[in-house]
PDB file of N, CA and C in Angstrom:
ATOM      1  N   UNK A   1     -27.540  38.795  -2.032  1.00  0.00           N
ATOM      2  CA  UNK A   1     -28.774  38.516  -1.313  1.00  0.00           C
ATOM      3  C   UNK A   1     -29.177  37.060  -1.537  1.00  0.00           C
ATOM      4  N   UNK A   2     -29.520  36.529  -0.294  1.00  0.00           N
ATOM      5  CA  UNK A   2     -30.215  34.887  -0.571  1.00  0.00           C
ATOM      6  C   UNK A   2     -31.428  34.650  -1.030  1.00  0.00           C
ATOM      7  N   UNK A   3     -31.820  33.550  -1.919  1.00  0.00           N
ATOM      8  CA  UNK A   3     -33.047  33.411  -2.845  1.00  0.00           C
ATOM      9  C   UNK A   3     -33.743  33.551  -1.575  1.00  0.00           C
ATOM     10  N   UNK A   4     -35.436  33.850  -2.252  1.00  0.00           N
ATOM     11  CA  UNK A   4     -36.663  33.808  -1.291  1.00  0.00           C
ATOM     12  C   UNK A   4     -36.812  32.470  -1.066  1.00  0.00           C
ATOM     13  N   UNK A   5     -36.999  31.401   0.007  1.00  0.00           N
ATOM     14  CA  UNK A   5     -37.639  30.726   1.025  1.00  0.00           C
ATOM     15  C   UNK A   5     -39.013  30.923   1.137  1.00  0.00           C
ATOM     16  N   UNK A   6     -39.384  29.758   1.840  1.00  0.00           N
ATOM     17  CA  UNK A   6     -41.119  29.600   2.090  1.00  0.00           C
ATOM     18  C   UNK A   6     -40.581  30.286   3.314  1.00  0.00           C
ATOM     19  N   UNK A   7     -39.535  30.339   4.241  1.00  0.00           N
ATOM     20  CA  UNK A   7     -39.206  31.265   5.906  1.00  0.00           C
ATOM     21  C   UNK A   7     -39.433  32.674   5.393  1.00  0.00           C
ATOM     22  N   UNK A   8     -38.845  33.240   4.507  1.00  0.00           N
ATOM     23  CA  UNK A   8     -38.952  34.670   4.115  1.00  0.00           C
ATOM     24  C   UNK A   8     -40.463  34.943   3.718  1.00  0.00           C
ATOM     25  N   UNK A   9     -40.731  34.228   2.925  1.00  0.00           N
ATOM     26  CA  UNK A   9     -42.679  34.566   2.507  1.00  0.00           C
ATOM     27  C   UNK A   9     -43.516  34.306   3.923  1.00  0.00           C
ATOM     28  N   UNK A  10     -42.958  33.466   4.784  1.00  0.00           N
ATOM     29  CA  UNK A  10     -43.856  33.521   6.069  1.00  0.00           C
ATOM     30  C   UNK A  10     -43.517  34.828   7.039  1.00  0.00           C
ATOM     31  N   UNK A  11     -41.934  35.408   7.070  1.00  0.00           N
ATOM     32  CA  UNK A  11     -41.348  36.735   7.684  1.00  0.00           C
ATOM     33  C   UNK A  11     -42.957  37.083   7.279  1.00  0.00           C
ATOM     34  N   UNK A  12     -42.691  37.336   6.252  1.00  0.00           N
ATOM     35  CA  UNK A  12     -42.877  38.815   5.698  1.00  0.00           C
ATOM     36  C   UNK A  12     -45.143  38.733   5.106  1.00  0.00           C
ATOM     37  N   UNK A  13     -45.412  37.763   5.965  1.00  0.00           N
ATOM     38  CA  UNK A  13     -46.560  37.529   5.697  1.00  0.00           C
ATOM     39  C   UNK A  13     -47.444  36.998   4.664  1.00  0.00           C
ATOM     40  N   UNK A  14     -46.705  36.341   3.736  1.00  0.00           N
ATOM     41  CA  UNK A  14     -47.392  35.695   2.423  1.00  0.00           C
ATOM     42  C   UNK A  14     -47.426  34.769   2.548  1.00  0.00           C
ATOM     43  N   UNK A  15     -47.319  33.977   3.557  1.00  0.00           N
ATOM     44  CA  UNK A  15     -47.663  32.920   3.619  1.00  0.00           C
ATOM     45  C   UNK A  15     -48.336  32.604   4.801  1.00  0.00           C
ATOM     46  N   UNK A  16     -49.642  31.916   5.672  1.00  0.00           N
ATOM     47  CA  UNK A  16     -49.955  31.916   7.099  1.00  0.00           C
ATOM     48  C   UNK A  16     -49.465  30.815   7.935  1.00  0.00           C
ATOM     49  N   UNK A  17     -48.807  31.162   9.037  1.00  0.00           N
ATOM     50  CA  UNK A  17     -48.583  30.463   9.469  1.00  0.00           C
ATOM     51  C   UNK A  17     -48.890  30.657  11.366  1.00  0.00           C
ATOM     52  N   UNK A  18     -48.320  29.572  11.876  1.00  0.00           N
ATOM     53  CA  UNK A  18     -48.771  30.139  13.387  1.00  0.00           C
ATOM     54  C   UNK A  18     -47.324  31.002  14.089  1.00  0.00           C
ATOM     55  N   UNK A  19     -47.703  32.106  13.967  1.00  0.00           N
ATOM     56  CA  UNK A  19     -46.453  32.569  14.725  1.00  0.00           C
ATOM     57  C   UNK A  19     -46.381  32.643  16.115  1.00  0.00           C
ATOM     58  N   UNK A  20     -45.550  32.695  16.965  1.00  0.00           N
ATOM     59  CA  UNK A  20     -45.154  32.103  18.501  1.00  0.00           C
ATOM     60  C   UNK A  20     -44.752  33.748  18.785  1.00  0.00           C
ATOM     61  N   UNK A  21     -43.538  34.042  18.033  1.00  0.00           N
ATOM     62  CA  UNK A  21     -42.501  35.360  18.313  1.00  0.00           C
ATOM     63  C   UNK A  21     -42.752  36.094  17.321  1.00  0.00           C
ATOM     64  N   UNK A  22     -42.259  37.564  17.479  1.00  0.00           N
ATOM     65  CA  UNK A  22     -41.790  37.695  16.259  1.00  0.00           C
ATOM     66  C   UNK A  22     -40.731  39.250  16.624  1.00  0.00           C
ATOM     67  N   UNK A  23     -39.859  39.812  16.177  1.00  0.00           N
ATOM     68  CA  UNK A  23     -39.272  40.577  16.458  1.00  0.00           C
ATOM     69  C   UNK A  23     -38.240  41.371  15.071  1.00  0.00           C
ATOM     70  N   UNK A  24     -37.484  42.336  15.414  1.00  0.00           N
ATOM     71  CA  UNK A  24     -37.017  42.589  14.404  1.00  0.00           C
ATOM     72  C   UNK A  24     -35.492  41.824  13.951  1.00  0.00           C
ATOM     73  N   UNK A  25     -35.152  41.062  14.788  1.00  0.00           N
ATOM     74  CA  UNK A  25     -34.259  39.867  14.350  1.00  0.00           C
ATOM     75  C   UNK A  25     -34.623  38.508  13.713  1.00  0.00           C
ATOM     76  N   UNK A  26     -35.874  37.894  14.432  1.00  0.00           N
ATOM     77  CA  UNK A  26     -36.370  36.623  14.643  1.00  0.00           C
ATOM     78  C   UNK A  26     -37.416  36.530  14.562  1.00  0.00           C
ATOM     79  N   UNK A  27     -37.989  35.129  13.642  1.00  0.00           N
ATOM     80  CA  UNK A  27     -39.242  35.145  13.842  1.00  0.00           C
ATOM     81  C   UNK A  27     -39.720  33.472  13.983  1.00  0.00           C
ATOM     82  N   UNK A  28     -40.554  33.018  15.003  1.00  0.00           N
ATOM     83  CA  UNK A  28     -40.806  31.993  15.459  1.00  0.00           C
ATOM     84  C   UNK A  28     -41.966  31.231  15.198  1.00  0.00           C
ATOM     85  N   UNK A  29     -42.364  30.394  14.785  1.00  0.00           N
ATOM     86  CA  UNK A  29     -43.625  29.925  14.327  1.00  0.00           C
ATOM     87  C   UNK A  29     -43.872  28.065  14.270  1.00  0.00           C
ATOM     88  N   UNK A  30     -45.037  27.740  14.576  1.00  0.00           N
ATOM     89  CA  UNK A  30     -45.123  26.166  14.556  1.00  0.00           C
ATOM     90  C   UNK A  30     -45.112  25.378  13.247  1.00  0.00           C
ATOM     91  N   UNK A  31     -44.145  24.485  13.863  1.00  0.00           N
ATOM     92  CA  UNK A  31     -43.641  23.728  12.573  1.00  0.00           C
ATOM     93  C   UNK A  31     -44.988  22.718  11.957  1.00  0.00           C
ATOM     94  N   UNK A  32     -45.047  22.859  10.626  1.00  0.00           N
ATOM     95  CA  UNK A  32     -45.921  22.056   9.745  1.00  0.00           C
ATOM     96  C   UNK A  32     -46.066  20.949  10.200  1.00  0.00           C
ATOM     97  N   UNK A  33     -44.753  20.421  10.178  1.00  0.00           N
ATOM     98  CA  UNK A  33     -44.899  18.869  10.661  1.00  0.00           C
ATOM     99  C   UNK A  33     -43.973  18.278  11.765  1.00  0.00           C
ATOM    100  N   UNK A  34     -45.173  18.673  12.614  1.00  0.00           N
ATOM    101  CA  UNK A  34     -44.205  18.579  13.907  1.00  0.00           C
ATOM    102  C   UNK A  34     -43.474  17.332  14.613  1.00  0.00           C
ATOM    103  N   UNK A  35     -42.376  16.859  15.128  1.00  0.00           N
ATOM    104  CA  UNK A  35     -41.640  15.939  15.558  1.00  0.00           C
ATOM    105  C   UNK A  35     -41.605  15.720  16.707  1.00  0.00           C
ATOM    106  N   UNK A  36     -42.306  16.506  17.532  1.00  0.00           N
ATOM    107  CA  UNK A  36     -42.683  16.622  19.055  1.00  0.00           C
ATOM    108  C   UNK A  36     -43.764  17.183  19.469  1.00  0.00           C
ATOM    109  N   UNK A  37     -44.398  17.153  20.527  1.00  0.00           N
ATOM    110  CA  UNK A  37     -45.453  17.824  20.918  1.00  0.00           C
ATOM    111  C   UNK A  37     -45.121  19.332  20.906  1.00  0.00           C
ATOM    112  N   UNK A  38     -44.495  20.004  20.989  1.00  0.00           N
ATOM    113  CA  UNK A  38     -43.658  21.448  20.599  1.00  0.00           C
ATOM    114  C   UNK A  38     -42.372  21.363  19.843  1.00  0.00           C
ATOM    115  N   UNK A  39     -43.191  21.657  18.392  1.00  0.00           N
ATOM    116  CA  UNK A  39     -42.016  21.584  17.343  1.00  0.00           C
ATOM    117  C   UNK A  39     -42.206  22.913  16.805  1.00  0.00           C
ATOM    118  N   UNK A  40     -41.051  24.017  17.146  1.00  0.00           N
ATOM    119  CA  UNK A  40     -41.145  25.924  16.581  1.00  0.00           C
ATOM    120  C   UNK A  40     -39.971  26.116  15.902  1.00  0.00           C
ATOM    121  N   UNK A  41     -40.037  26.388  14.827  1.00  0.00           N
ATOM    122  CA  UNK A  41     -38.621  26.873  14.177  1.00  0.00           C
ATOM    123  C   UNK A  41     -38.600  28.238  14.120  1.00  0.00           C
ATOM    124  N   UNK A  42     -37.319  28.796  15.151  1.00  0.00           N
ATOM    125  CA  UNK A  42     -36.963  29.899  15.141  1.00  0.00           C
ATOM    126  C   UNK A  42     -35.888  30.326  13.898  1.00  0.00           C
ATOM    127  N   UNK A  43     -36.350  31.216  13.006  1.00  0.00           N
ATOM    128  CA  UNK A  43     -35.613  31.854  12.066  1.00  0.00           C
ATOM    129  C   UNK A  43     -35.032  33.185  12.085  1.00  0.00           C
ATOM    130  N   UNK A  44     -33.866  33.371  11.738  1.00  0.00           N
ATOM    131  CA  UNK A  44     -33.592  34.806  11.107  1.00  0.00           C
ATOM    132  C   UNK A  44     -34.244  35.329  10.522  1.00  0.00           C
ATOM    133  N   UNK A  45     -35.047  36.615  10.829  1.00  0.00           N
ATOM    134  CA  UNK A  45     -35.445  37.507   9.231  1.00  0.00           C
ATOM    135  C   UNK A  45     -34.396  37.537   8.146  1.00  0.00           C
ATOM    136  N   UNK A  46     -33.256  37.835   8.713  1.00  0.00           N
ATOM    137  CA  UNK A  46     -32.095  38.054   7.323  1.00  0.00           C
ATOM    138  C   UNK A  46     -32.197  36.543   7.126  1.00  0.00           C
ATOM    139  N   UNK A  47     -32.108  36.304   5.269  1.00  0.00           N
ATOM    140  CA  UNK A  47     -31.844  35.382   4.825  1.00  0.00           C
ATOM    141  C   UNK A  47     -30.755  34.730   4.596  1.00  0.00           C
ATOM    142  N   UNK A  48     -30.436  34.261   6.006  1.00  0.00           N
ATOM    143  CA  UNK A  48     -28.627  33.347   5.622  1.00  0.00           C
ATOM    144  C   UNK A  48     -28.578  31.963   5.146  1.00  0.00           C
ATOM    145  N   UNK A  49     -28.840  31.560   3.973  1.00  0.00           N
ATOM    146  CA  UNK A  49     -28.497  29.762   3.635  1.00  0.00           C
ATOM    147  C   UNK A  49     -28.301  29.140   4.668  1.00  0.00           C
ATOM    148  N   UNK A  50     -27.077  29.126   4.905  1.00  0.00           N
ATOM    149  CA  UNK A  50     -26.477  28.002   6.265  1.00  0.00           C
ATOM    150  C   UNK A  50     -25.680  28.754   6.983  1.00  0.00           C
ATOM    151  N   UNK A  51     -25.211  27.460   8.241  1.00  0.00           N
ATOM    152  CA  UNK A  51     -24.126  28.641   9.118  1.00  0.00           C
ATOM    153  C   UNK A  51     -22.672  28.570   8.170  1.00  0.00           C
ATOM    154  N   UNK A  52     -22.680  27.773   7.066  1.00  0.00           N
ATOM    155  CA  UNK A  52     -21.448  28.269   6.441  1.00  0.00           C
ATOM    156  C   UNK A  52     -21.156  29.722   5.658  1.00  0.00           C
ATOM    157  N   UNK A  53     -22.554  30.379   5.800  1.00  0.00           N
ATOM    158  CA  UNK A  53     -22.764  31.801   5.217  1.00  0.00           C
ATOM    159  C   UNK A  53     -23.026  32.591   6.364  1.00  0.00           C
ATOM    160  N   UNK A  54     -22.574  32.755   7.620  1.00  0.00           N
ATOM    161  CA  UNK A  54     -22.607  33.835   8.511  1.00  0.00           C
ATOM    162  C   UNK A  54     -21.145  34.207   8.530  1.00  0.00           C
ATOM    163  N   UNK A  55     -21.594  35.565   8.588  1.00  0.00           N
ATOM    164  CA  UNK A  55     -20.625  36.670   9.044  1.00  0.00           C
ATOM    165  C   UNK A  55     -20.412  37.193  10.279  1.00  0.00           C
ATOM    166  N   UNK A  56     -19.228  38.108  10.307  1.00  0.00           N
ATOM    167  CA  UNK A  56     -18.834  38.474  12.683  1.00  0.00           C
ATOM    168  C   UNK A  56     -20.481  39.278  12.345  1.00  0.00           C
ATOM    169  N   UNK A  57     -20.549  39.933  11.327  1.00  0.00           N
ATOM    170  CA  UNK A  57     -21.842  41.431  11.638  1.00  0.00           C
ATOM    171  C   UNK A  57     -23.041  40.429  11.752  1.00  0.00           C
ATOM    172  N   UNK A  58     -23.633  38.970  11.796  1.00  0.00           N
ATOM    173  CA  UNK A  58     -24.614  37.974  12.452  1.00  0.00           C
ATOM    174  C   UNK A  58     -24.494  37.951  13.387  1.00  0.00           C
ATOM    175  N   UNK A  59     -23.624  37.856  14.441  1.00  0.00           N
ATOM    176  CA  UNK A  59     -23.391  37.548  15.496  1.00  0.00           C
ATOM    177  C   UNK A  59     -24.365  37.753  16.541  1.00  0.00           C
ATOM    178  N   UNK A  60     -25.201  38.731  16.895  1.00  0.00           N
ATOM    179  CA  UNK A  60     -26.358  39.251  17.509  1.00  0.00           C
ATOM    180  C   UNK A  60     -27.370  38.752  17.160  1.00  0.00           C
ATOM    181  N   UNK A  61     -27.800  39.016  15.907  1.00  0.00           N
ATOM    182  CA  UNK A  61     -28.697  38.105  15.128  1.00  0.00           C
ATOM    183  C   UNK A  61     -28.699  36.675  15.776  1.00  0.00           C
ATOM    184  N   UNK A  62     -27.706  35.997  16.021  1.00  0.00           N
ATOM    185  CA  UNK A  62     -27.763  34.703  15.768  1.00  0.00           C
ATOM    186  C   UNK A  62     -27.684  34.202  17.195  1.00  0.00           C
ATOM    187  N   UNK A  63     -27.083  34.849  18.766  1.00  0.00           N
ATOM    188  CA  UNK A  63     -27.109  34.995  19.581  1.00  0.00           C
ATOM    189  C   UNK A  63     -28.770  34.863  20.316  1.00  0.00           C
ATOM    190  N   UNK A  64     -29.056  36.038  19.512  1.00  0.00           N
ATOM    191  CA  UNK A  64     -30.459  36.149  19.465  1.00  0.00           C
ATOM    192  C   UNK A  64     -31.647  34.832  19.670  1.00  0.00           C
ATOM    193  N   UNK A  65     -31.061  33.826  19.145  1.00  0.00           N
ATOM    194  CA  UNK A  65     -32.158  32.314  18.291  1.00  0.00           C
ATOM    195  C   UNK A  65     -32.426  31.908  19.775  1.00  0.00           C
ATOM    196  N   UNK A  66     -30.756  32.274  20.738  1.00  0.00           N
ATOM    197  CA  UNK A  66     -31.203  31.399  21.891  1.00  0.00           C
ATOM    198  C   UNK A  66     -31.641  32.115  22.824  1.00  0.00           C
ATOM    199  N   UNK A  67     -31.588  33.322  22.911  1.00  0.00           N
ATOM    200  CA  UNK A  67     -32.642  34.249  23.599  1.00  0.00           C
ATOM    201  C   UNK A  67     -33.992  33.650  24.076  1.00  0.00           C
ATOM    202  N   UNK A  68     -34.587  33.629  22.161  1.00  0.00           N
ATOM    203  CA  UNK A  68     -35.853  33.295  22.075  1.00  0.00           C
ATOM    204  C   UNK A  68     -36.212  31.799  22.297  1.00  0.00           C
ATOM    205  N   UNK A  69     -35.394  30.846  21.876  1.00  0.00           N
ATOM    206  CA  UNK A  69     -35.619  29.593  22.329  1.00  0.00           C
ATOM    207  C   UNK A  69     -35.522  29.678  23.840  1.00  0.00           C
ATOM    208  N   UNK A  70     -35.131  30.446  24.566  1.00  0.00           N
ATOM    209  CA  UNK A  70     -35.393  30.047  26.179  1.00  0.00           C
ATOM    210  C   UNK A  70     -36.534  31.200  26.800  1.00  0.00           C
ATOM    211  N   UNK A  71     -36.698  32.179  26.083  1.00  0.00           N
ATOM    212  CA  UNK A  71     -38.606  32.590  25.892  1.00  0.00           C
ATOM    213  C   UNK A  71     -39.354  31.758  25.985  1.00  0.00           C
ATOM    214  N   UNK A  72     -39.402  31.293  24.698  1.00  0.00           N
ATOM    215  CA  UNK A  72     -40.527  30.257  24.253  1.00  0.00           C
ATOM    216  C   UNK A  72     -40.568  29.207  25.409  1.00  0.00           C
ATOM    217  N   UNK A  73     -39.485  28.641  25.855  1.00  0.00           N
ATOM    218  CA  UNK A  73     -39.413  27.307  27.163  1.00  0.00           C
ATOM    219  C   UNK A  73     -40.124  28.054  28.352  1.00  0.00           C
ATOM    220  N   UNK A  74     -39.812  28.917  28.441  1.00  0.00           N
ATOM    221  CA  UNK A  74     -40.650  29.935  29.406  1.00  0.00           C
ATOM    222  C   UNK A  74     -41.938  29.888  29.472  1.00  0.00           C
ATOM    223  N   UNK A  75     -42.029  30.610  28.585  1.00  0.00           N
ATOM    224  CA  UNK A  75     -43.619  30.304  28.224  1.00  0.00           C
ATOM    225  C   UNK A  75     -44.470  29.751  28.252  1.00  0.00           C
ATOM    226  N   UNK A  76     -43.665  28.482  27.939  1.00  0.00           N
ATOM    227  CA  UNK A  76     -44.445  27.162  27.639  1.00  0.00           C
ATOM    228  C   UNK A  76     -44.549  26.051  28.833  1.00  0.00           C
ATOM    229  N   UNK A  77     -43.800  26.944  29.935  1.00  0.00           N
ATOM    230  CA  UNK A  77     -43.325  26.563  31.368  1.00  0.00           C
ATOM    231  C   UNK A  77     -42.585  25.088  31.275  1.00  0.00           C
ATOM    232  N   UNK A  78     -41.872  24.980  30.367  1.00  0.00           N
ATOM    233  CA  UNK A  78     -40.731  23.900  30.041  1.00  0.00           C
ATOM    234  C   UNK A  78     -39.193  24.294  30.440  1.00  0.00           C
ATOM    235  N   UNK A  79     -38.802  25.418  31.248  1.00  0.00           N
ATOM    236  CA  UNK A  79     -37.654  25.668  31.256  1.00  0.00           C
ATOM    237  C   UNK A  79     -36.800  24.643  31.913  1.00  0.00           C
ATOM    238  N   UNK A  80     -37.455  24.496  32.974  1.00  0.00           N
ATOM    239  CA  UNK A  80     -36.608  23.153  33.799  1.00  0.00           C
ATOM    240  C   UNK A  80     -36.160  22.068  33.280  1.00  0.00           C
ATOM    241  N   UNK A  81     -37.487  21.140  32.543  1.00  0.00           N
ATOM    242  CA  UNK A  81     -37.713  20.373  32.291  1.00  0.00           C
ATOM    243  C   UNK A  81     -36.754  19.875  31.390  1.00  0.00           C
ATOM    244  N   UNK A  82     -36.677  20.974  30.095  1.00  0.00           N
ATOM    245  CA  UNK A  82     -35.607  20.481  29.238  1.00  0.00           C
ATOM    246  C   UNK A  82     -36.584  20.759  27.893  1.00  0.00           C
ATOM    247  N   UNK A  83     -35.706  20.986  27.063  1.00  0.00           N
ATOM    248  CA  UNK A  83     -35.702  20.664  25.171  1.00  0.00           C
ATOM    249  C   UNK A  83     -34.764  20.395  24.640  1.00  0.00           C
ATOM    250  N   UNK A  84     -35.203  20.448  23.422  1.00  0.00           N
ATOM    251  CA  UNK A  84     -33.993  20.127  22.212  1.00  0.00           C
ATOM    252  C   UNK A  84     -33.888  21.453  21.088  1.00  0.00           C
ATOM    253  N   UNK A  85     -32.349  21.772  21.028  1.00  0.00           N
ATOM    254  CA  UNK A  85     -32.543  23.139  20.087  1.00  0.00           C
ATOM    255  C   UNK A  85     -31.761  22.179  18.884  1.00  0.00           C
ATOM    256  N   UNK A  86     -31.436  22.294  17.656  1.00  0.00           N
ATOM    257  CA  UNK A  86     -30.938  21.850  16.848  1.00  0.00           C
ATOM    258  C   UNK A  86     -30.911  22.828  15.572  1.00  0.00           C
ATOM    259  N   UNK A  87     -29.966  22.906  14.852  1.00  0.00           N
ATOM    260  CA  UNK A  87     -29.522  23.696  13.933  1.00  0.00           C
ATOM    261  C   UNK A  87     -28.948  22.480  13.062  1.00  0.00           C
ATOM    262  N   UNK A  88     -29.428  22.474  11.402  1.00  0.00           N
ATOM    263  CA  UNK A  88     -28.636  21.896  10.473  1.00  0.00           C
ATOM    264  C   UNK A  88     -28.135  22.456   9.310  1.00  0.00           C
ATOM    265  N   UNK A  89     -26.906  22.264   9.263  1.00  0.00           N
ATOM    266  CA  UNK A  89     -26.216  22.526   8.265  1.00  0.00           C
ATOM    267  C   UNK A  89     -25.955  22.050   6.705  1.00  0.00           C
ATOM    268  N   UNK A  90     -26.776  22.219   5.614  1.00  0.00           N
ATOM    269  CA  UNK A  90     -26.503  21.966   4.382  1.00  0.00           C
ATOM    270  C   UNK A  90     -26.847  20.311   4.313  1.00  0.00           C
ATOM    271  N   UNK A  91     -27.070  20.048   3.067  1.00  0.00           N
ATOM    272  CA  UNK A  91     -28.008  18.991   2.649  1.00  0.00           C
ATOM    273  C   UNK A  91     -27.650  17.555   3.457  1.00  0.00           C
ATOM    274  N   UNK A  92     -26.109  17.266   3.847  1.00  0.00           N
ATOM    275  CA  UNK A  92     -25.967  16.041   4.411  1.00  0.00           C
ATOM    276  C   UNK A  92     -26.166  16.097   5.805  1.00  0.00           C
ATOM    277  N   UNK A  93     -26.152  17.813   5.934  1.00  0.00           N
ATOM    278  CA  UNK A  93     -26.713  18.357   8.201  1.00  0.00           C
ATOM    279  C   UNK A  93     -28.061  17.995   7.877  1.00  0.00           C
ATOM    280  N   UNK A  94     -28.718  17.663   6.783  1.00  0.00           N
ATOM    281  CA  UNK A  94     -30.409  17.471   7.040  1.00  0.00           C
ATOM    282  C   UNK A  94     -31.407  18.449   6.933  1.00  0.00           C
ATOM    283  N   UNK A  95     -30.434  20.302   6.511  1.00  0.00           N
ATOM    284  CA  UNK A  95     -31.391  21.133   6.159  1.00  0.00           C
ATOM    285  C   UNK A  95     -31.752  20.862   5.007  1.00  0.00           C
ATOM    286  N   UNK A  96     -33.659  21.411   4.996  1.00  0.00           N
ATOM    287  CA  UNK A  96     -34.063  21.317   4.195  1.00  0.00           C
ATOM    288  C   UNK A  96     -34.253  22.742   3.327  1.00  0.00           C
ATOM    289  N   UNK A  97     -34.551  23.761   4.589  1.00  0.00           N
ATOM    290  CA  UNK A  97     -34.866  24.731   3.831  1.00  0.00           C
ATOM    291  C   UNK A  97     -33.459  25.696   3.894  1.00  0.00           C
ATOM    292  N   UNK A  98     -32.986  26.539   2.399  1.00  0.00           N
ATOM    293  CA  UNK A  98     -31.650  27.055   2.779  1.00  0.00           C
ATOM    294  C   UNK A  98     -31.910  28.426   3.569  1.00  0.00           C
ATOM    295  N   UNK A  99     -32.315  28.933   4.920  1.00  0.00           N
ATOM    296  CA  UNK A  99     -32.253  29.386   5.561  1.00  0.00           C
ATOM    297  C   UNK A  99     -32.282  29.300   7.023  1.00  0.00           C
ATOM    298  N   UNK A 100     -31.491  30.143   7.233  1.00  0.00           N
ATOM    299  CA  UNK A 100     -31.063  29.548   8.847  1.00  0.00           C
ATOM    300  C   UNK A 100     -31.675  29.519   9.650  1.00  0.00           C
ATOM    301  N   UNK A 101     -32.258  28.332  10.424  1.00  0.00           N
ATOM    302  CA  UNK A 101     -33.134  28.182  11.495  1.00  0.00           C
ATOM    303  C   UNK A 101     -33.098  27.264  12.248  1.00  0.00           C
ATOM    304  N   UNK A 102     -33.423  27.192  13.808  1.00  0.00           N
ATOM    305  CA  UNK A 102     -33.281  26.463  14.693  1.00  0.00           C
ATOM    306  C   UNK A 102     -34.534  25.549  15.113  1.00  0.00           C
ATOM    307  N   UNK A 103     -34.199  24.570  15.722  1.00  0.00           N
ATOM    308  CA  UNK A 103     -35.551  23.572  15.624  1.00  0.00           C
ATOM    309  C   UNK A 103     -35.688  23.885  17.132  1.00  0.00           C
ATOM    310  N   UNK A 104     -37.047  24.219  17.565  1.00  0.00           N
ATOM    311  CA  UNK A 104     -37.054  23.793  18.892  1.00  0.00           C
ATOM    312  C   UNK A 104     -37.803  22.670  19.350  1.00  0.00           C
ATOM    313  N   UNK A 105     -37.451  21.736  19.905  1.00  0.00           N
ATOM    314  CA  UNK A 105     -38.639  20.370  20.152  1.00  0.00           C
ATOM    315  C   UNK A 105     -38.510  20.056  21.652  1.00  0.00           C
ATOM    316  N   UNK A 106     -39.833  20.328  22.179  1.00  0.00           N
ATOM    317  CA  UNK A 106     -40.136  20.100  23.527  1.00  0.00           C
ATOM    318  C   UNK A 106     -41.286  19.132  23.752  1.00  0.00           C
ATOM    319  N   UNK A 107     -41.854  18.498  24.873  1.00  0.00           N
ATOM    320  CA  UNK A 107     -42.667  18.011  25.378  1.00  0.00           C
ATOM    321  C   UNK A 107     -42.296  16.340  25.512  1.00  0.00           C
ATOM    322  N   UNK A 108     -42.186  15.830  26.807  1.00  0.00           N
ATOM    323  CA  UNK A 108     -41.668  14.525  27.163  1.00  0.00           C
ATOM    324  C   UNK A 108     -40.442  14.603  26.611  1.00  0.00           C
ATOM    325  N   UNK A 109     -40.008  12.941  27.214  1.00  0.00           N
ATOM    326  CA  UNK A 109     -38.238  12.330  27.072  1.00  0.00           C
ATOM    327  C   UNK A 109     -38.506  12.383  25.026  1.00  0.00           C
ATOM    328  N   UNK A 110     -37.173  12.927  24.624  1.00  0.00           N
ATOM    329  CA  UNK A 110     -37.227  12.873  23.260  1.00  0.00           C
ATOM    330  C   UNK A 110     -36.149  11.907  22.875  1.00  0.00           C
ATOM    331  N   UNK A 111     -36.386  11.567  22.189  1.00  0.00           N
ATOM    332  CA  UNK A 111     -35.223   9.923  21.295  1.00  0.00           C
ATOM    333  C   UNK A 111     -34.211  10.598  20.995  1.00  0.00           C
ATOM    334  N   UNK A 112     -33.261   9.341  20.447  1.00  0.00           N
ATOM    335  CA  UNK A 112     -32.488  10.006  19.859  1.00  0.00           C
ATOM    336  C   UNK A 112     -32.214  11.071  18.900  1.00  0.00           C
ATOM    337  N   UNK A 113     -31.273  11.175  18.534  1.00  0.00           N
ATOM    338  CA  UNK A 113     -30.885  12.582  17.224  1.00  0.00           C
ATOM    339  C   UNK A 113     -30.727  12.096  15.908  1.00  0.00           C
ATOM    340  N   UNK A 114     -30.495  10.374  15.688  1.00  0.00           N
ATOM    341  CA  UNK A 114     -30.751   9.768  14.334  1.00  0.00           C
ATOM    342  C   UNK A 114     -29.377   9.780  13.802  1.00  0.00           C
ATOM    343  N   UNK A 115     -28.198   9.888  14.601  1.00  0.00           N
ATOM    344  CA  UNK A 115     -26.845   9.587  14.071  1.00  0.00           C
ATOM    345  C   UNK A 115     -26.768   8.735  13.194  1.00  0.00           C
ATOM    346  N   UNK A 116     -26.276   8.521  12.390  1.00  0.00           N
ATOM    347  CA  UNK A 116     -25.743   7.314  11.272  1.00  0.00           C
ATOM    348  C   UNK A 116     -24.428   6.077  11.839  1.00  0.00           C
ATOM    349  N   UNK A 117     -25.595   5.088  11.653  1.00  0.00           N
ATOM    350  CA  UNK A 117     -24.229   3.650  12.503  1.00  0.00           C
ATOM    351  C   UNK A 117     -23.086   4.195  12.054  1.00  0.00           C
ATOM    352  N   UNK A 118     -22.079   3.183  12.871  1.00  0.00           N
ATOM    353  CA  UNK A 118     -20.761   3.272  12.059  1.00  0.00           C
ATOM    354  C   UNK A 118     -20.417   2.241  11.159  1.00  0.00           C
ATOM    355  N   UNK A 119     -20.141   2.085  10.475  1.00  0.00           N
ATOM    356  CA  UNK A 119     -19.757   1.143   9.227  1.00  0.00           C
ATOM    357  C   UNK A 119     -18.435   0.101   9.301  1.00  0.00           C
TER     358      UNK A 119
END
């Protein structure tokens, strides 16, 4: 089993936050510190570290993220328009927290992704 997360204490209600979604796969909520005018990180309830810790039996689960990320664009009547979904992988992908979750960032033209020059 993966350590508890501030994502798991927000699942599971110990912590408040703004939730968007919520379901028995996924749960969606506005990011603290947002990077766009719509910044929601969609999470797994199951606690997976990174995508170097999914299994074939995730697969639905994880299928799932983009379900709800094109809900939420819905919703938010951004489907056309466009977003940004992003997933990072382990400390040099830029995750911070070790559970798996997707960034969603919408509203206006968004910058770049912050690649690293080449050397």
């Amino acid at each position: 089993m993966a350590e508890e997360t501030i994502f798991t204490k927000i699942i599971n209600g110990e912590i408040p936050s703004d939730i968007v979604y919520k379901d028995e796969l996924v749960t969606a909520f506005k990011d603290i510190s947002p990077k766009a005018e719509h910044h929601i990180l969609i999470v797994t309830n199951k606690p997976i570290p990174t995508v170097s810790d999914v299994e074939p039996c995730d697969e639905q689960m994880l299928g799932h993220l983009f379900i709800i990320a094109r809900k939420i664009a819905t919703d938010l009547g951004i489907e056309k328009s466009g977003y940004r979904l992003i997933v990072n992988c382990g400390p040099d992908g830029g995750q911070e927290v070790p559970h798996i979750h997707m960034h969603f960032l919408a509203g206006g033209k968004l910058g770049g992704l912050g690649f690293p020059q080449k050397q």
